[in-house]
Protein backbone atom coordinates (compact mmCIF):
# COMPACT_ATOMS: atom_id res chain seq x y z
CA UNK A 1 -28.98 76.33 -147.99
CA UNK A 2 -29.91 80.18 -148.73
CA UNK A 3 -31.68 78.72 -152.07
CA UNK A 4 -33.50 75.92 -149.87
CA UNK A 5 -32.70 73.04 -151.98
CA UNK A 6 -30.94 71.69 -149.12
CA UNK A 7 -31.86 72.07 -145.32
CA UNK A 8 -28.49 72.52 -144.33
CA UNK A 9 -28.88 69.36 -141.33
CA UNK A 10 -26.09 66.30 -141.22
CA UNK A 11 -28.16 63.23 -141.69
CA UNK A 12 -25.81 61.27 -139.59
CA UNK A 13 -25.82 63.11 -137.35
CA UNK A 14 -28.67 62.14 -135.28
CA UNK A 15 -29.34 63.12 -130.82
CA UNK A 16 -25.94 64.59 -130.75
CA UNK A 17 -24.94 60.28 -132.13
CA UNK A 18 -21.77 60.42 -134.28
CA UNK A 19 -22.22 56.89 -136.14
CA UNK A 20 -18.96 54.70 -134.90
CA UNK A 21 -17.18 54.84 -138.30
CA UNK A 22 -16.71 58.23 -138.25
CA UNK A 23 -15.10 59.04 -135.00
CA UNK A 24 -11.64 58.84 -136.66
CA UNK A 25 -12.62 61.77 -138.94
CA UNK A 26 -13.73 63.49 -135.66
CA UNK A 27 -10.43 62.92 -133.56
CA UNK A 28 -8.49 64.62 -136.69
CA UNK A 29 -10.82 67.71 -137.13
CA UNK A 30 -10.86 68.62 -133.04
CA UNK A 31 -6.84 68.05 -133.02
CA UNK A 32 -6.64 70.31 -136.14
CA UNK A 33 -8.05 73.11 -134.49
CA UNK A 34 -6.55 72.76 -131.17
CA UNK A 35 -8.64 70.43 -129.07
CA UNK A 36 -7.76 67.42 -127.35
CA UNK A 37 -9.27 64.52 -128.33
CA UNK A 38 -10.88 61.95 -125.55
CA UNK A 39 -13.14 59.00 -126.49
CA UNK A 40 -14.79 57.05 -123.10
CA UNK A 41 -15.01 53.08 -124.18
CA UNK A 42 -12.56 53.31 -127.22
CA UNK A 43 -11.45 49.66 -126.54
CA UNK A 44 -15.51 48.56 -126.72
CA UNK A 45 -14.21 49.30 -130.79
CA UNK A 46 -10.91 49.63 -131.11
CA UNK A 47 -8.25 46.79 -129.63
CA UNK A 48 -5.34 49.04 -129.48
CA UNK A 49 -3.46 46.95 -127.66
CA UNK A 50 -3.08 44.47 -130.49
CA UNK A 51 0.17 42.96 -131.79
CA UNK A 52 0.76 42.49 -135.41
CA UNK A 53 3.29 40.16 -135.22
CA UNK A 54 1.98 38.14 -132.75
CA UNK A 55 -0.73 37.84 -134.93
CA UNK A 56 1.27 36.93 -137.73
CA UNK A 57 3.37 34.54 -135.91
CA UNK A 58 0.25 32.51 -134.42
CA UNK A 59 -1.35 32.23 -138.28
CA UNK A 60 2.39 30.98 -139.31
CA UNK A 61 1.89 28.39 -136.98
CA UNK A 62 -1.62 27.26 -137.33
CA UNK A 63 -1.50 26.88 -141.11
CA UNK A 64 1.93 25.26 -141.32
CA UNK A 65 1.12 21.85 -143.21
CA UNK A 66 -1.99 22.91 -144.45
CA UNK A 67 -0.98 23.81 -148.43
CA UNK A 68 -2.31 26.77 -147.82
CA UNK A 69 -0.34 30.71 -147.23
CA UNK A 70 -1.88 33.96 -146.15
CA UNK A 71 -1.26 36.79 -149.03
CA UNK A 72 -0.05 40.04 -147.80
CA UNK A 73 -4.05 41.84 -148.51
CA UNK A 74 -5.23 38.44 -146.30
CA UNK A 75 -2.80 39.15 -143.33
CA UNK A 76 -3.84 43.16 -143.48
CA UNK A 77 -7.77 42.09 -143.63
CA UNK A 78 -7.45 40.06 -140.51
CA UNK A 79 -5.12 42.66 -138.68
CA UNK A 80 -7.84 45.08 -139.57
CA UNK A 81 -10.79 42.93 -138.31
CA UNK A 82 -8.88 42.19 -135.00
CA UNK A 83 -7.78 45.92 -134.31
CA UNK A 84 -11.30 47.18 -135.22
CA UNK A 85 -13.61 45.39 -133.72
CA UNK A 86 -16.91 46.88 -135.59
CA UNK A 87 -15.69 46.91 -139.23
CA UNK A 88 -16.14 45.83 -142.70
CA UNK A 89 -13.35 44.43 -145.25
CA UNK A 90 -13.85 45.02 -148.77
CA UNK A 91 -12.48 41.76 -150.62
CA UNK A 92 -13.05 40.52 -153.82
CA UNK A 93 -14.60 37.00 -155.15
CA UNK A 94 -12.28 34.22 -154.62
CA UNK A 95 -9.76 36.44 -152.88
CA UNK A 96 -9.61 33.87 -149.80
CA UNK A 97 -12.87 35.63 -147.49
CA UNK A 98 -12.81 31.97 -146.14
CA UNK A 99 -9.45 31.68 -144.66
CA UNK A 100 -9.49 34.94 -143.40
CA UNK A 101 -12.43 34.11 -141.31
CA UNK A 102 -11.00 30.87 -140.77
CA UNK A 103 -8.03 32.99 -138.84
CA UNK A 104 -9.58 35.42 -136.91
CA UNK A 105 -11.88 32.47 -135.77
CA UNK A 106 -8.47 30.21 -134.49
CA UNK A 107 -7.12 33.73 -133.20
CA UNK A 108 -9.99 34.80 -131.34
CA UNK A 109 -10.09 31.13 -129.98
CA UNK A 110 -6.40 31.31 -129.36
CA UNK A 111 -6.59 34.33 -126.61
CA UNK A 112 -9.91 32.93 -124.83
CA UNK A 113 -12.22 35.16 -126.63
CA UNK A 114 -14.14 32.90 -127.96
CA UNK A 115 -15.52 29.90 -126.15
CA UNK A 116 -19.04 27.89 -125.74
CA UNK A 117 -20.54 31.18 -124.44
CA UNK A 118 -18.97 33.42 -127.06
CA UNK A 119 -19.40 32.10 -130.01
CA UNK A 120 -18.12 32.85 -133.30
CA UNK A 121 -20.44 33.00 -135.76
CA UNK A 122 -20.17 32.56 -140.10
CA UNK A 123 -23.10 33.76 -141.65
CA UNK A 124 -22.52 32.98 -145.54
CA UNK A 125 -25.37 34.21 -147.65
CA UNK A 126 -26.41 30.87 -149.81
CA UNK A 127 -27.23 27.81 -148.18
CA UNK A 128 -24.96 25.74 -150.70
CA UNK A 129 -22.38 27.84 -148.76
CA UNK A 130 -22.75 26.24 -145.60
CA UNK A 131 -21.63 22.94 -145.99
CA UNK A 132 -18.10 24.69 -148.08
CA UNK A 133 -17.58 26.83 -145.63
CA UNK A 134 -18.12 24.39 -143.17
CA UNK A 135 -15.54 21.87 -145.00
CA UNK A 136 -12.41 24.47 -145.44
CA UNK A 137 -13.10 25.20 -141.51
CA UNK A 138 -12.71 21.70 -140.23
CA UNK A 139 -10.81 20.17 -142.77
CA UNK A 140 -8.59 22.20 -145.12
CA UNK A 141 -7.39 24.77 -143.13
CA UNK A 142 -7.42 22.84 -139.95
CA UNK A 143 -4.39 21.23 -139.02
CA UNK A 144 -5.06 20.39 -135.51
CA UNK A 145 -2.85 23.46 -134.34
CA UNK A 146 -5.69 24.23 -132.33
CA UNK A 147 -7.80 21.52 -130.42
CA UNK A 148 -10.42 22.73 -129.06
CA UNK A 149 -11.80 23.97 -131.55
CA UNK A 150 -15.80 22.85 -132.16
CA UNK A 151 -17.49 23.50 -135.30
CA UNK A 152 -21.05 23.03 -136.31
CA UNK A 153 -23.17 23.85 -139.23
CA UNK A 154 -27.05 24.92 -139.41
CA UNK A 155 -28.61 24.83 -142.74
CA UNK A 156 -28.15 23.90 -146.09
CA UNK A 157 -29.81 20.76 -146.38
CA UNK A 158 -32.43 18.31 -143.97
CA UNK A 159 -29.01 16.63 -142.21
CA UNK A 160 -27.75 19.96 -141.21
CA UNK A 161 -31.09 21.13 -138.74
CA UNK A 162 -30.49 23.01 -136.14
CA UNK A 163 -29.67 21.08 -132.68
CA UNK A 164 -29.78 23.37 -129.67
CA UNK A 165 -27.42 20.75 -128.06
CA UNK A 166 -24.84 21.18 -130.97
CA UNK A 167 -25.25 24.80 -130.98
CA UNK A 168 -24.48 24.51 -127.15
CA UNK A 169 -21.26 22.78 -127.36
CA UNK A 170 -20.19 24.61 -130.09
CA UNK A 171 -17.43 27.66 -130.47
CA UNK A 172 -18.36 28.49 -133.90
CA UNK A 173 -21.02 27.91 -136.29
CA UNK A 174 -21.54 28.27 -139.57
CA UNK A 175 -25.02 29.00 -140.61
CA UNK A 176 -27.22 30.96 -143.14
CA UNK A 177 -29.18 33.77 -141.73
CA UNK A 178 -32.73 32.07 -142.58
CA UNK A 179 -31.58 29.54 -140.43
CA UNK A 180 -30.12 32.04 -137.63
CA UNK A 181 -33.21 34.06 -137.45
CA UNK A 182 -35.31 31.36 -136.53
CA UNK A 183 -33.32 30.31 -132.90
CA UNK A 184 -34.34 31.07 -130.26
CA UNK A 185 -33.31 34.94 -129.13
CA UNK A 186 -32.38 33.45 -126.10
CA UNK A 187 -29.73 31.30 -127.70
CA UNK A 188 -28.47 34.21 -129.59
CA UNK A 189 -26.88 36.08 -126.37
CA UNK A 190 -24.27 33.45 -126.49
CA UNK A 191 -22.96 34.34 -129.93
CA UNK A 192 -20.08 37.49 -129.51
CA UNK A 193 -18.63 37.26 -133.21
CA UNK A 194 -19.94 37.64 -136.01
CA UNK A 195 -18.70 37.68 -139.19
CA UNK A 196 -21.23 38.65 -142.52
CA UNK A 197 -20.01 37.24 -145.99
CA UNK A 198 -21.61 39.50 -148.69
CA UNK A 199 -22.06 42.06 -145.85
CA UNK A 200 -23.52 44.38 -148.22
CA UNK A 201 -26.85 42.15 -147.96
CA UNK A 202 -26.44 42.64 -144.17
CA UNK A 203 -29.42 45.32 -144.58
CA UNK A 204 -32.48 42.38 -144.73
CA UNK A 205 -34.36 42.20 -141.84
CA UNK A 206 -33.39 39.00 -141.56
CA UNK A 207 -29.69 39.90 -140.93
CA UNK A 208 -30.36 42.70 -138.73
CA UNK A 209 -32.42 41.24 -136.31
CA UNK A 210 -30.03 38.17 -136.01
CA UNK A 211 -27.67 40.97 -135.27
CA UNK A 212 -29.82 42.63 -133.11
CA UNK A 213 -30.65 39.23 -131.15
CA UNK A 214 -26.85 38.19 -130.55
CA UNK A 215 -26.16 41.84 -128.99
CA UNK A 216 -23.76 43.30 -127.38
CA UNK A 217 -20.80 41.50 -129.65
CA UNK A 218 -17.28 41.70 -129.43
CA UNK A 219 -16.53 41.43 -132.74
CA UNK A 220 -18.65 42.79 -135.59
């Protein structure tokens, strides 16, 4: 600062606006020196009333017969996603991205948070993607556990256009985000999930206004 390389200003700190990821930091620096800590709206972020092994007990269940078994780092990711409601899970290629999606989908289905008018939402970044994705939702992983579940897909190829009648009826869909940017806004408001494979490309335009369009979400 005293050589003026450097102005001395936070960048993220922007109109007195901590960004959300940081507020953990925060609650551990005002304790350290004293202060007691007190966020209004923590739940809007943070489900702290979630239980693990409920969670746990309900993915038992609705993958039993399937072939398929969550690794610990897969049961951790989706604890993660559920508790924090605005996050991001670092997971490597072919480290099952799928199923865990797959489960906090059923989950959030499960306890009447999602539903025709919240939606969950896939957004996988290829359109060769879609119609995978699509297939390990409805088929591999899904052993009828859950029946009311309703899956569609958008994109990919001329069979999968979008039908606002499909997308209506639907609790989750499955979609590329060229296809989700051109709905209708309006349509969008419905959508409270979302879930960004390759959320590192979530920085387009494209992404961001779909993002944008589908606010205020639940899940992030």
């Amino acid at each position: 600062v005293r050589r003026h390389i450097i102005s001395g200003e936070i960048p993220f700190l922007t109109d007195v606006y901590l960004p959300i990821g940081l507020w953990g930091e925060l609650k551990k620096d005002v304790e350290k020196i004293g202060y007691k800590f007190i966020c209004k709206n923590l739940d809007l972020f943070l489900n702290s009333n979630l239980n693990e092994n409920d969670v746990l007990e309900f993915i038992s269940s609705l993958l039993e017969g399937s072939g398929y078994e969550l690794r610990q780092y897969q049961a951790e990711s989706i604890l993660k996603i559920l508790e924090y409601r605005y996050s991001s899970q670092q997971v490597s290629t072919s480290s099952g991205k799928t199923i865990i999606s797959f489960c906090v989908y059923a989950y959030l289905l499960h306890t009447g948070q999602v539903d025709t008018n919240h939606k969950f939402c896939m957004i996988v970044p290829r359109a060769s993607l879609v119609e995978q994705t699509y297939q390990k939702f409805a088929e591999s992983y899904n052993t009828g556990y859950i029946t009311d579940m309703n899956i569609v897909k958008f994109g990919g190829d001329a069979k999968n256009k979008f039908n606002e009648d499909k997308f209506n009826n639907a609790n989750c869909i499955i979609t590329t985000y060229q296809t989700l940017s051109k709905i209708d806004p309006a349509l969008m408001k419905d959508i409270k999930s979302i879930n960004v494979d390759e959320a590192h490309t979530a920085k387009t335009d494209s992404i961001t206004n779909c993002i944008r369009n589908a606010s205020p979400l639940r899940y992030r």
